[in-house]
Each structure stands twice: as structure tokens, then as C-alpha cells.
N, C-alpha and C. Protein backbone atom coordinates (compact mmCIF):
# COMPACT_ATOMS: atom_id res chain seq x y z
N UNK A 1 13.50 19.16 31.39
CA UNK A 1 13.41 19.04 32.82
C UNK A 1 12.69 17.74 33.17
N UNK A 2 13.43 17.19 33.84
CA UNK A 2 13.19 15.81 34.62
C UNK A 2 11.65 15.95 35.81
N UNK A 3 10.65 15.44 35.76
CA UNK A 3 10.03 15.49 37.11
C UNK A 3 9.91 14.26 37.31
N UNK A 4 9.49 14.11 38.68
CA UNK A 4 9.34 13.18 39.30
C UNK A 4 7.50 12.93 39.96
N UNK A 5 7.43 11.65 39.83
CA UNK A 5 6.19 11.32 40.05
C UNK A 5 5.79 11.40 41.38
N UNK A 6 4.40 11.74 41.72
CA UNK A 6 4.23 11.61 43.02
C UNK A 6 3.72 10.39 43.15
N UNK A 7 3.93 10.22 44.48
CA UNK A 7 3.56 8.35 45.20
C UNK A 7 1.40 8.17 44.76
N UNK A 8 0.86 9.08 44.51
CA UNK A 8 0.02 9.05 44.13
C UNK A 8 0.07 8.42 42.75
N UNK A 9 0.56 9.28 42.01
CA UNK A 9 0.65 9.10 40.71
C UNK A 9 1.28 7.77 40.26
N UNK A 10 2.06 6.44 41.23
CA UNK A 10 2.28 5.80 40.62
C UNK A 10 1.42 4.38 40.61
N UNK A 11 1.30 3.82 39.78
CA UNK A 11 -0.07 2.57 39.43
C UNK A 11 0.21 1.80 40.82
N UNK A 12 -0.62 1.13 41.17
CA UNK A 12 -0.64 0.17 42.44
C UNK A 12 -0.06 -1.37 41.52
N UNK A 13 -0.72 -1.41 40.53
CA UNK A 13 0.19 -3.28 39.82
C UNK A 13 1.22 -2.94 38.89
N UNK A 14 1.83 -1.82 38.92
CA UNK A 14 3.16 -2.27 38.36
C UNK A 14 4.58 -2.75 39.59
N UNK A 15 4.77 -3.96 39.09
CA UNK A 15 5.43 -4.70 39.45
C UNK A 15 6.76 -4.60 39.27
N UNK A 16 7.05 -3.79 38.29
CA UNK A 16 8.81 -3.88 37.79
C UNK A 16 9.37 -3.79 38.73
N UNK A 17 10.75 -3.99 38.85
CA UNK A 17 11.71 -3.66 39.65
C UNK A 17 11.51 -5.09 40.98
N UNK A 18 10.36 -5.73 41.07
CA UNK A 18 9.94 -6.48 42.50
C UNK A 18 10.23 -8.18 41.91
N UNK A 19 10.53 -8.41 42.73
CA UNK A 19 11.33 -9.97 42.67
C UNK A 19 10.12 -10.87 43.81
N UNK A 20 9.60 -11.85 43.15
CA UNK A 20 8.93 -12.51 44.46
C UNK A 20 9.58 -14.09 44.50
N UNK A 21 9.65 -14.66 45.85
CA UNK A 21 9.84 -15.76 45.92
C UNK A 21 9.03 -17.53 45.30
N UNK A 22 9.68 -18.29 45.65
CA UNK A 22 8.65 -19.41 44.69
C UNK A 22 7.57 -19.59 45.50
N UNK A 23 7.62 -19.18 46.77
CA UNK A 23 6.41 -19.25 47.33
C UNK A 23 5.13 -18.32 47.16
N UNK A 24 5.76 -17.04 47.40
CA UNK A 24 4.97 -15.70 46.43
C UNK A 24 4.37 -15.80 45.35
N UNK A 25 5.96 -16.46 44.21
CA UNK A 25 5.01 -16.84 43.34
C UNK A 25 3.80 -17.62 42.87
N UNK A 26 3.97 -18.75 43.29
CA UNK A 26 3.15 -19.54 42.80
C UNK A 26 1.79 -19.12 43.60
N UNK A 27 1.60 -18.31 45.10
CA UNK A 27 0.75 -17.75 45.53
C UNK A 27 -0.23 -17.02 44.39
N UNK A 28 1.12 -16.10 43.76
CA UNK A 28 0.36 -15.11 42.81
C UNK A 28 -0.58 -15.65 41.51
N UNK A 29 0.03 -16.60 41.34
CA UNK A 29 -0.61 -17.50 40.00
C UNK A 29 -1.62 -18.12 40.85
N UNK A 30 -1.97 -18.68 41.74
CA UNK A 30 -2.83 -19.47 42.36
C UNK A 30 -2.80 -21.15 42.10
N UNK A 31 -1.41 -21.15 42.17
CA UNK A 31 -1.01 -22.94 42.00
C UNK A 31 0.37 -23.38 43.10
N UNK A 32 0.46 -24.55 43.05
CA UNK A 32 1.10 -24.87 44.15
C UNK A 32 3.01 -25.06 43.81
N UNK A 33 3.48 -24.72 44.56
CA UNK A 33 4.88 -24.31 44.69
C UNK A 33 5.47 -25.55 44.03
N UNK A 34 5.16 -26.90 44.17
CA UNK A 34 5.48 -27.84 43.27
C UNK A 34 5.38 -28.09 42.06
N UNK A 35 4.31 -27.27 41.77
CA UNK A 35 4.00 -27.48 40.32
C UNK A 35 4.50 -26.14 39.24
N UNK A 36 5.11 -25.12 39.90
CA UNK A 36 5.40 -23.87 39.49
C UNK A 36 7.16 -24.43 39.46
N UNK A 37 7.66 -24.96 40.21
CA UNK A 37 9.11 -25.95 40.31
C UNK A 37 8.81 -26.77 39.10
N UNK A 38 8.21 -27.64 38.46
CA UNK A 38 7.95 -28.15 37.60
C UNK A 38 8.07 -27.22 36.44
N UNK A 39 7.58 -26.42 36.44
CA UNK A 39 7.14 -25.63 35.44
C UNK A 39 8.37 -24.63 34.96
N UNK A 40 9.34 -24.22 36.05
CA UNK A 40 10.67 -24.02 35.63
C UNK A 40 11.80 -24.54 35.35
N UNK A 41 11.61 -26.26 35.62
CA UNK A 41 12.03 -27.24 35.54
C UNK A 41 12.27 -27.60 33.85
N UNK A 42 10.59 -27.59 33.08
CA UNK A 42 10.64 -27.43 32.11
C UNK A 42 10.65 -26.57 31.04
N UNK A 43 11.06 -25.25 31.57
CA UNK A 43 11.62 -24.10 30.71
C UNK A 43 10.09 -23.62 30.58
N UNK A 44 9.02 -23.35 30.92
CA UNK A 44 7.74 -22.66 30.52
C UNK A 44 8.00 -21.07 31.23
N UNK A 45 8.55 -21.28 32.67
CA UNK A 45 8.29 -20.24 33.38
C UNK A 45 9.81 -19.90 33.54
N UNK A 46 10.18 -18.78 33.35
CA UNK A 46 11.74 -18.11 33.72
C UNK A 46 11.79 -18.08 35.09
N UNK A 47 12.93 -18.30 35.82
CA UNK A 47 13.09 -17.67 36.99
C UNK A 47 14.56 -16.35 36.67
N UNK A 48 14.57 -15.59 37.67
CA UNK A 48 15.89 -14.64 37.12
C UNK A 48 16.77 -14.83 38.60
N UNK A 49 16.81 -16.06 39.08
CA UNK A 49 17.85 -16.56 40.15
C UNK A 49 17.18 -17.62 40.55
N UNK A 50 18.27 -18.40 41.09
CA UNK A 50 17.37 -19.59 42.38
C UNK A 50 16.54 -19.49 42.86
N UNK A 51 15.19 -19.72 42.53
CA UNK A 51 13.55 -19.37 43.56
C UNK A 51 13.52 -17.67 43.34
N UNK A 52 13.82 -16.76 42.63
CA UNK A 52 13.48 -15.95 42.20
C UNK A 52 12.49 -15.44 40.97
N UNK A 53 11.95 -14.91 40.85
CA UNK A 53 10.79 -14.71 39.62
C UNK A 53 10.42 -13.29 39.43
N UNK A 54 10.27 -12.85 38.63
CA UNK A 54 9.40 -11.61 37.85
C UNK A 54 8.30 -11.66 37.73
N UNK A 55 7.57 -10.76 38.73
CA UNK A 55 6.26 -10.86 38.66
C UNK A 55 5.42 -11.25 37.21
N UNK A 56 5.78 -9.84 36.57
CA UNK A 56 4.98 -9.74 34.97
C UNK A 56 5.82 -11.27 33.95
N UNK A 57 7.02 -11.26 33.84
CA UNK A 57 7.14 -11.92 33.24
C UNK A 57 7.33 -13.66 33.49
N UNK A 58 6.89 -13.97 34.85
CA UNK A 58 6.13 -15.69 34.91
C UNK A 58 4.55 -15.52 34.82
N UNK A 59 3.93 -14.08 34.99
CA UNK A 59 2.35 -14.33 35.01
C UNK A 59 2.26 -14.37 33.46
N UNK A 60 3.09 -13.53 32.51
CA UNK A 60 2.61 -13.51 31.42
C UNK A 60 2.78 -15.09 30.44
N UNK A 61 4.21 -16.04 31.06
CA UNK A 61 4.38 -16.84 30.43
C UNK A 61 3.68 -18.51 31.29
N UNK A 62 3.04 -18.11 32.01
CA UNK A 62 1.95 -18.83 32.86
C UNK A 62 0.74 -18.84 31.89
N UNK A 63 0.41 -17.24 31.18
CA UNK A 63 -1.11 -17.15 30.56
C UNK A 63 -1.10 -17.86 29.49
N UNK A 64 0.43 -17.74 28.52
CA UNK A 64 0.74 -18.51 27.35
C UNK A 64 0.79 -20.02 27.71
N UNK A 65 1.44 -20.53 28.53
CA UNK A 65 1.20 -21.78 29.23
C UNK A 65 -0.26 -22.45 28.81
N UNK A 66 -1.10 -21.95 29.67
CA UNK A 66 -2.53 -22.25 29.82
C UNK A 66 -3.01 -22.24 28.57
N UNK A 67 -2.88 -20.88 27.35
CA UNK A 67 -3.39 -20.21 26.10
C UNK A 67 -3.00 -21.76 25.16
N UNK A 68 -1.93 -22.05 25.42
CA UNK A 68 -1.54 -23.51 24.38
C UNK A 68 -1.92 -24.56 25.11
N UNK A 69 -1.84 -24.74 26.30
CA UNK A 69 -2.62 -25.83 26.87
C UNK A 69 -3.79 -26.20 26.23
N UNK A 70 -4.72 -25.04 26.16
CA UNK A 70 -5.91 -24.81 26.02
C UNK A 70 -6.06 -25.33 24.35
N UNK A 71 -5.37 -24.76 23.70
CA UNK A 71 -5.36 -24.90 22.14
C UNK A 71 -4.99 -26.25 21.61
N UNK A 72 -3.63 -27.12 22.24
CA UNK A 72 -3.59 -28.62 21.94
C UNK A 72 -4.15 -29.90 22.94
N UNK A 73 -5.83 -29.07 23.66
CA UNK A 73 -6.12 -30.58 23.90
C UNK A 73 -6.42 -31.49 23.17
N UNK A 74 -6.11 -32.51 24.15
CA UNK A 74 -6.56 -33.83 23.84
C UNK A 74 -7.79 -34.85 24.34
N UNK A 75 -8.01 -35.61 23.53
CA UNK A 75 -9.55 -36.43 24.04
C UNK A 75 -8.76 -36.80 25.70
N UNK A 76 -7.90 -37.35 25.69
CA UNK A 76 -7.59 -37.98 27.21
C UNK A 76 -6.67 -36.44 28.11
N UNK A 77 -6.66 -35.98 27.96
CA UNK A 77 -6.35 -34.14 28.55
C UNK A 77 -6.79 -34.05 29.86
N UNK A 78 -6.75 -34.56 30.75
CA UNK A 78 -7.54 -34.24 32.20
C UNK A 78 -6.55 -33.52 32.63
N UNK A 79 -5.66 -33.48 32.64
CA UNK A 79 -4.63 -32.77 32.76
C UNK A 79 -4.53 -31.06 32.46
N UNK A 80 -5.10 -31.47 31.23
CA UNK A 80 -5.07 -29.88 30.71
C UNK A 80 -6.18 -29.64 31.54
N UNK A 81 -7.84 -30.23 31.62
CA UNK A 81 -8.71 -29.72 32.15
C UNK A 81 -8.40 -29.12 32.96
N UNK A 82 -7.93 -30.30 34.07
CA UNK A 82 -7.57 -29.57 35.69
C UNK A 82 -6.71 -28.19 35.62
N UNK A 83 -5.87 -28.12 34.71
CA UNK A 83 -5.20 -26.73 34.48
C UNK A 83 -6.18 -25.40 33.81
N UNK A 84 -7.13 -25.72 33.18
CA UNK A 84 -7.73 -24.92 32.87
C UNK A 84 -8.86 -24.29 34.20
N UNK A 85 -8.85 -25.28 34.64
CA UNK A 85 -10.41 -25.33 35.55
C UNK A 85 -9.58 -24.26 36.71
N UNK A 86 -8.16 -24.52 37.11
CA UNK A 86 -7.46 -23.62 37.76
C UNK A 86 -7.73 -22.42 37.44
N UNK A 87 -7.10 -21.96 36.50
CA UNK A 87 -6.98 -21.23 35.60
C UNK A 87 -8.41 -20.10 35.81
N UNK A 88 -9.27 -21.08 35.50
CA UNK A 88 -10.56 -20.43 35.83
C UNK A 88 -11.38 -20.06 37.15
N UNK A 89 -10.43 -20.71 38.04
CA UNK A 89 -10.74 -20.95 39.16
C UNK A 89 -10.51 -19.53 39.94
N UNK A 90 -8.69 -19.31 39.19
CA UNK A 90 -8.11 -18.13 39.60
C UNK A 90 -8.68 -16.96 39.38
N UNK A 91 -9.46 -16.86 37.93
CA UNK A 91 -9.66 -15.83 37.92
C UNK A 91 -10.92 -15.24 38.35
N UNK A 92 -11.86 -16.10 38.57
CA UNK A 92 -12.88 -16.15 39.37
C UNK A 92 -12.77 -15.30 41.01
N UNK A 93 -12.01 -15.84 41.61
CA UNK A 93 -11.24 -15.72 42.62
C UNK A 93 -10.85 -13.86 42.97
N UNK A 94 -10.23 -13.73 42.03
CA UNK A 94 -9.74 -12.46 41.38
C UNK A 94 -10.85 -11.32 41.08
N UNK A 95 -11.88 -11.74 40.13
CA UNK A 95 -12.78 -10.95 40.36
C UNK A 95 -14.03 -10.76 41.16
N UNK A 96 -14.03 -11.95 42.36
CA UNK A 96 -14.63 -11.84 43.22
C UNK A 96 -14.05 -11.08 44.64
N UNK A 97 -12.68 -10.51 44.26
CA UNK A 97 -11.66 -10.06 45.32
C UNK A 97 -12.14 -8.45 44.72
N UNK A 98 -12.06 -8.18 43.90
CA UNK A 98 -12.34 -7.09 42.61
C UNK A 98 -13.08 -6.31 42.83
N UNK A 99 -14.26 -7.30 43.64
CA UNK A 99 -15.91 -6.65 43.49
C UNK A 99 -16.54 -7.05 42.06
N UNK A 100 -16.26 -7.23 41.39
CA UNK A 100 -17.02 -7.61 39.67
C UNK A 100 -17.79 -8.50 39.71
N UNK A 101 -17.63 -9.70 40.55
CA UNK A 101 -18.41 -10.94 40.57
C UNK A 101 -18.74 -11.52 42.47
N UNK A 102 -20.45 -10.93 42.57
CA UNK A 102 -20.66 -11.61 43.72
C UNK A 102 -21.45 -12.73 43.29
N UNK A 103 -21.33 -13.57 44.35
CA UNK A 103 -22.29 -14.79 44.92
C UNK A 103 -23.64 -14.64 44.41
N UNK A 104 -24.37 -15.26 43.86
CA UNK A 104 -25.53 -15.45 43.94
C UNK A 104 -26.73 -15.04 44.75
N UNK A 105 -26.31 -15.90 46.33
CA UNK A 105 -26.98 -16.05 47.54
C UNK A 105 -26.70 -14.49 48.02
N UNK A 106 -25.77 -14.03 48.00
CA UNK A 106 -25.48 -12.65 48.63
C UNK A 106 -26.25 -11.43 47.70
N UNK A 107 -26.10 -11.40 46.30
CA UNK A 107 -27.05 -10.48 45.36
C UNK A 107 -28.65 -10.65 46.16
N UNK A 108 -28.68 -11.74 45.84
CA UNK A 108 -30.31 -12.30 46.62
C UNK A 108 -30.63 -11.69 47.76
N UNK A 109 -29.61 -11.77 48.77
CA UNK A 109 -30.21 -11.46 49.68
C UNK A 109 -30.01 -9.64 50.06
N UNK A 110 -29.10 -8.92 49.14
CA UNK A 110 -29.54 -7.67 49.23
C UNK A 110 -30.38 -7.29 48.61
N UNK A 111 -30.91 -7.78 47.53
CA UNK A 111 -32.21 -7.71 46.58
C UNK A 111 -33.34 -7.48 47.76
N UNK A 112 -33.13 -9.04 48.39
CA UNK A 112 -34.60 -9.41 49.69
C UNK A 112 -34.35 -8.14 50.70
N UNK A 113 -33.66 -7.88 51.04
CA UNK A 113 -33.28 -6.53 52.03
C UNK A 113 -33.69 -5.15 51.64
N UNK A 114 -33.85 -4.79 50.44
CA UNK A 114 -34.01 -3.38 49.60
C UNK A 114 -36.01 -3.73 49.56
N UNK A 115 -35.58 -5.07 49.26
CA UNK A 115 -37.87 -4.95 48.62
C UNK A 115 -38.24 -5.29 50.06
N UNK A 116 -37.94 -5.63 51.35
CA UNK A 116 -38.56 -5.79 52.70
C UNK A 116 -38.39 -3.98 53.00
N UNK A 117 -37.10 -3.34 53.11
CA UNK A 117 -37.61 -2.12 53.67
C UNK A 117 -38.47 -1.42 52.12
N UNK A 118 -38.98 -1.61 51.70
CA UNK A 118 -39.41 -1.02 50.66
C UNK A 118 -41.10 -1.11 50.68
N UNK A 119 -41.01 -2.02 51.19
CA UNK A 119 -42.92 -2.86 51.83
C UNK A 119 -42.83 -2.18 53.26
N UNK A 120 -41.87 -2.18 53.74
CA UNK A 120 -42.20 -1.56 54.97
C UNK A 120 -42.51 -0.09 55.47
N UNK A 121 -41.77 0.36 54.38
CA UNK A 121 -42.12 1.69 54.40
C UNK A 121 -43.33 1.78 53.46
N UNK A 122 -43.82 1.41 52.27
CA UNK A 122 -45.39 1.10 51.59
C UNK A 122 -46.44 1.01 53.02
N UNK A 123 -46.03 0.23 53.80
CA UNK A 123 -47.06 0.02 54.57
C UNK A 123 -47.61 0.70 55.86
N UNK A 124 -46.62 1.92 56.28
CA UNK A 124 -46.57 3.24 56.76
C UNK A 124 -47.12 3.76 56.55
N UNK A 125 -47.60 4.13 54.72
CA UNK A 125 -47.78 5.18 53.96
C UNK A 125 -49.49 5.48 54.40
N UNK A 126 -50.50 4.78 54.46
CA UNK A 126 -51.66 4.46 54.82
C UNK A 126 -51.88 5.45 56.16
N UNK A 127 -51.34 5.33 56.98
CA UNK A 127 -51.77 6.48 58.25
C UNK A 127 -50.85 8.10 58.21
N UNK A 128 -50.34 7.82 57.52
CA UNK A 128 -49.79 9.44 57.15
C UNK A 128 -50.45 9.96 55.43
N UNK A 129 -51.17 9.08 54.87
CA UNK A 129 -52.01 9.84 54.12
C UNK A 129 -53.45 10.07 54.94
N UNK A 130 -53.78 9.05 55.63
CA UNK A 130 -55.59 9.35 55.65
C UNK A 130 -55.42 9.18 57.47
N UNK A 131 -56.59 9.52 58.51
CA UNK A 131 -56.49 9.52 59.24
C UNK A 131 -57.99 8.59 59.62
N UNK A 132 -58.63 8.19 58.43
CA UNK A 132 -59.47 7.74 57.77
C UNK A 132 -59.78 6.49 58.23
N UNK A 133 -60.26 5.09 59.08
CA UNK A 133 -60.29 4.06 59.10
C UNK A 133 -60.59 3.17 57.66
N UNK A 134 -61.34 3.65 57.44
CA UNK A 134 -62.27 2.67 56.16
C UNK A 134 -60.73 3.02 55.18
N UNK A 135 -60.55 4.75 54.92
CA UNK A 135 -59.32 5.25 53.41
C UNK A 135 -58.22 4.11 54.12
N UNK A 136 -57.68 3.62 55.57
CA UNK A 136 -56.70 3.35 55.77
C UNK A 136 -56.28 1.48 55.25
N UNK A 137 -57.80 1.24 55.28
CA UNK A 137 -57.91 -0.83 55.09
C UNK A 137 -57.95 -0.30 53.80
N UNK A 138 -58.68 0.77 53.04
CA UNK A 138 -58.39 0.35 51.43
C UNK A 138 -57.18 0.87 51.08
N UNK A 139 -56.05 1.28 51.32
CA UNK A 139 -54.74 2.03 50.73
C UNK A 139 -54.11 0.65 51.29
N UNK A 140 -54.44 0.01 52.62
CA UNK A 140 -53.38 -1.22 53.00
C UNK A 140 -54.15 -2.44 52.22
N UNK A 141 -55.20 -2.66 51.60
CA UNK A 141 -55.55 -3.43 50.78
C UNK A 141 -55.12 -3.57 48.94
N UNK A 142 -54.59 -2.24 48.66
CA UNK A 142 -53.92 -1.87 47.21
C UNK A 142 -52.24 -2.37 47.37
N UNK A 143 -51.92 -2.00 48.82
CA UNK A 143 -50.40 -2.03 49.40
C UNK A 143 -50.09 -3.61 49.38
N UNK A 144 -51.46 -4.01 49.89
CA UNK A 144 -51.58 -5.85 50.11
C UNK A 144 -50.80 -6.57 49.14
N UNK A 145 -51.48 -6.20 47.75
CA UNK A 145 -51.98 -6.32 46.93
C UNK A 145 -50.63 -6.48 45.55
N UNK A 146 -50.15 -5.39 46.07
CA UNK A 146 -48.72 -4.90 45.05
C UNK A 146 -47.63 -5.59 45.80
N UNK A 147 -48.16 -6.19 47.08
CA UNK A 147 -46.30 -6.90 47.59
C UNK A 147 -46.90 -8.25 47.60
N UNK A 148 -48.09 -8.72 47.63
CA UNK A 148 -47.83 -9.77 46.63
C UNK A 148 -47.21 -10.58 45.22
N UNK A 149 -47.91 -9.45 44.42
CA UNK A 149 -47.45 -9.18 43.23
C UNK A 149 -45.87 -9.43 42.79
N UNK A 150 -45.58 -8.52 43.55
CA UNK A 150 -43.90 -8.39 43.92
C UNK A 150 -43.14 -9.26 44.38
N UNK A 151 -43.59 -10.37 45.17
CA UNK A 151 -42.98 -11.30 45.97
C UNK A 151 -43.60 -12.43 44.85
N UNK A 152 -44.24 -12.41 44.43
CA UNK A 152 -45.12 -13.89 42.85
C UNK A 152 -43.77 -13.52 42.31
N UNK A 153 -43.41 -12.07 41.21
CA UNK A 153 -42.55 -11.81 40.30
C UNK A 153 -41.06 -12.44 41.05
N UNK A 154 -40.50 -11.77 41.93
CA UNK A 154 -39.27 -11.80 42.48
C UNK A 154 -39.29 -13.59 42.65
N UNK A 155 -39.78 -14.34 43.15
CA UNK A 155 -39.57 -15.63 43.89
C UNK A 155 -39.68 -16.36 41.72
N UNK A 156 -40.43 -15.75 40.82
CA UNK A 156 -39.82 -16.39 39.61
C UNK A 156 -38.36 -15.90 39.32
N UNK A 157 -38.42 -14.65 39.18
CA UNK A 157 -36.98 -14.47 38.66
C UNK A 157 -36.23 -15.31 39.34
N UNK A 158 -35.89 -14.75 40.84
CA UNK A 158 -35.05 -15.68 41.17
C UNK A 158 -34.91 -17.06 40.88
N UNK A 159 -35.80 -17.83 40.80
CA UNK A 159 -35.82 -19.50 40.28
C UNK A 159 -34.96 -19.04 38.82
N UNK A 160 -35.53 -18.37 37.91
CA UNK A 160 -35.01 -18.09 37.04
C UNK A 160 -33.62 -18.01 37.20
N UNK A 161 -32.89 -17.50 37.53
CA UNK A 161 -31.78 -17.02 37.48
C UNK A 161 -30.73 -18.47 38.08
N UNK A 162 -31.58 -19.27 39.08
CA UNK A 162 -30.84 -20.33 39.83
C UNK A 162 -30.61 -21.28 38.98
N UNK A 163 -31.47 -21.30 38.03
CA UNK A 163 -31.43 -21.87 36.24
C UNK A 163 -30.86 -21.84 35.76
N UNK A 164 -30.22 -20.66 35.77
CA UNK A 164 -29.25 -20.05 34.82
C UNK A 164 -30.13 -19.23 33.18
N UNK A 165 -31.16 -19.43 33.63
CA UNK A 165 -31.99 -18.27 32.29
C UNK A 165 -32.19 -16.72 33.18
N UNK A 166 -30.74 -16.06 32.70
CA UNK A 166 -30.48 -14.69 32.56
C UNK A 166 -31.68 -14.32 31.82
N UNK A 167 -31.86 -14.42 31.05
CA UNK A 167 -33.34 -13.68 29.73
C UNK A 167 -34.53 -13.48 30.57
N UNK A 168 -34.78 -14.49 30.83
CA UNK A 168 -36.46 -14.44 31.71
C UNK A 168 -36.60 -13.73 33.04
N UNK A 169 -34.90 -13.95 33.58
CA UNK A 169 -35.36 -12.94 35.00
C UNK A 169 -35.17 -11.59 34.51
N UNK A 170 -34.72 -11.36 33.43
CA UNK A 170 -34.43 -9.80 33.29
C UNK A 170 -35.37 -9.48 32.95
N UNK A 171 -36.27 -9.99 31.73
CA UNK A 171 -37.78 -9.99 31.22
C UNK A 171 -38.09 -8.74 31.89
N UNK A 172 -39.20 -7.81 30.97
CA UNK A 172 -40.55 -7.25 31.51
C UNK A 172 -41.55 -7.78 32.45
N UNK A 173 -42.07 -7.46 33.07
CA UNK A 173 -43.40 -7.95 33.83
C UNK A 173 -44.09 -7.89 32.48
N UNK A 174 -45.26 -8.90 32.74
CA UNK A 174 -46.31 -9.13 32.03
C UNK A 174 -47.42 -8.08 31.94
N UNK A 175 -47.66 -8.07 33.29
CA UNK A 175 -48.72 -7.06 33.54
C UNK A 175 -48.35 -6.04 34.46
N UNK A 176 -48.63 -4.64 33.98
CA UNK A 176 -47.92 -3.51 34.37
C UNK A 176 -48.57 -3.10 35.02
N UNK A 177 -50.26 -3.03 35.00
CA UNK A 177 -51.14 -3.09 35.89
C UNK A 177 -51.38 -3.36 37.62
């Protein structure tokens, strides 16, 4: 017995059966319609009609493209570079569409957003424990005290990280104290 799939059940990137244009295409690769004409020009990329293409099979012979690009450079290769740097460009691109890879500046600044309400509510905490004047300056003097601390640590990592030394911002604190 034959069943049939439900529209759920079928993958969102399979492509078979779908024909895109040279404009589509070369969209999909992330290079320009002239240079994807070139590229079928010189037998790298199939088309399966006039300005017709297969999704899977020009992305796959696009990756081999690049994969030997990559493998016979040459000292004078700018060529290849710029194709690689694409290449890398795209996929960058891709997994920043993904969710896998944010920005820097944007991690940062939900980081800075989570440790501000996080001090702000620390600094609440003082009149709903004590009703106390004197208990209330020493609980906001410990509170002082730890978002300093916190803002010394955070303002290294981050430098750290703008560095590019992953190791040191991930680091332990020194003093746990």
C-alpha cells in the first residue's frame, strides 16, 4: 500500500522537481548573473534548458567549482581569492539568516540588557529585605560593590573577545569572592 505524505511531512529544501531561472539562480548561489553565464559558458555549471537550472545540481557543481578553485591556487590567484572570499561571504550570510551566527555588537548588547535588568532588580532587593536604614546602605553597599565587579569583568571580556581571544573571555573569574 502506497501512502502519501502529508504537506507537513515534506522537507522545506528539497528542491527536486523546481527549475529556477538565471536570475534565481545565481541569486541562490549569491553571485552575479554574469558570472553564473560564464560559468555555463564554460561547462562548470549545467543548465537543463536556455537560462534554466537545477537547483541541487548547479549548487552542488558551484561547491566543486570553489572545492578545486580552492585546491589549485596560485601565488597570483586573486581571482580565486575573490571567489573564495564570496564563497565565504555566502555562507556567512546564510548562517546569519539561520540564526547560527549573530553580530558581535548585537550579542553585546543583549548581554548589556540581561546584566542592567539584573542590577536593577539587585538594587530593589535592599528595601524588601530590611525596612532598616543603616541594614538598607549596607545590603546597597555589598550590591555597590558586586556590579562593579561585574561591569571591571564584563568591559574585559568584552575587549577580549573584540580581539578575537575567545579563551580569556570565556576564562573563570579570578576571584570568586
Amino acid at each position: 500500500m502506497v501512502t502519501k505524505r502529508k504537506p507537513a511531512d515534506v522537507r522545506r529544501d528539497d528542491l527536486s522537481g523546481i527549475s529556477l531561472s538565471s536570475q534565481g539562480m545565481a541569486k541562490h548561489l549569491g553571485i552575479k548573473t554574469r558570472w553564473l553565464q560564464q560559468l555555463v559558458k564554460e561547462g562548470t555549471i549545467p543548465a537543463i534548458g536556455r537560462g534554466q537550472f537545477d537547483p541541487d545540481m548547479a549548487t552542488a557543481a558551484y561547491c566543486e567549482f570553489l572545492r578545486a578553485s580552492a585546491e589549485k591556487k596560485v601565488a597570483t590567484g586573486s581571482v580565486d581569492d575573490w571567489h573564495t572570499e564570496r564563497a565565504l561571504d555566502f555562507r556567512m550570510k546564510r548562517l546569519q539568516k539561520e540564526g547560527e551566527l549573530i553580530p558581535l555588537d548585537l550579542a553585546d548588547a543583549v548581554t548589556q540588557g540581561l546584566i542592567a535588568d539584573f542590577i536593577t532588580w539587585l538594587q530593589g532587593l535592599p528595601a524588601e529585605i530590611s525596612s532598616t536604614p543603616a541594614e538598607r546602605q549596607r545590603l546597597n553597599g555589598i550590591i555597590d560593590k558586586g556590579r562593579l565587579r561585574l561591569a571591571d569583568r564584563a568591559a574585559k571580556r568584552q575587549q577580549a573577545l573584540r580581539v578575537g581571544n575567545s579563551a580569556m573571555a570565556a576564562q573563570a573569574p579570578e576571584d570568586a569572592a
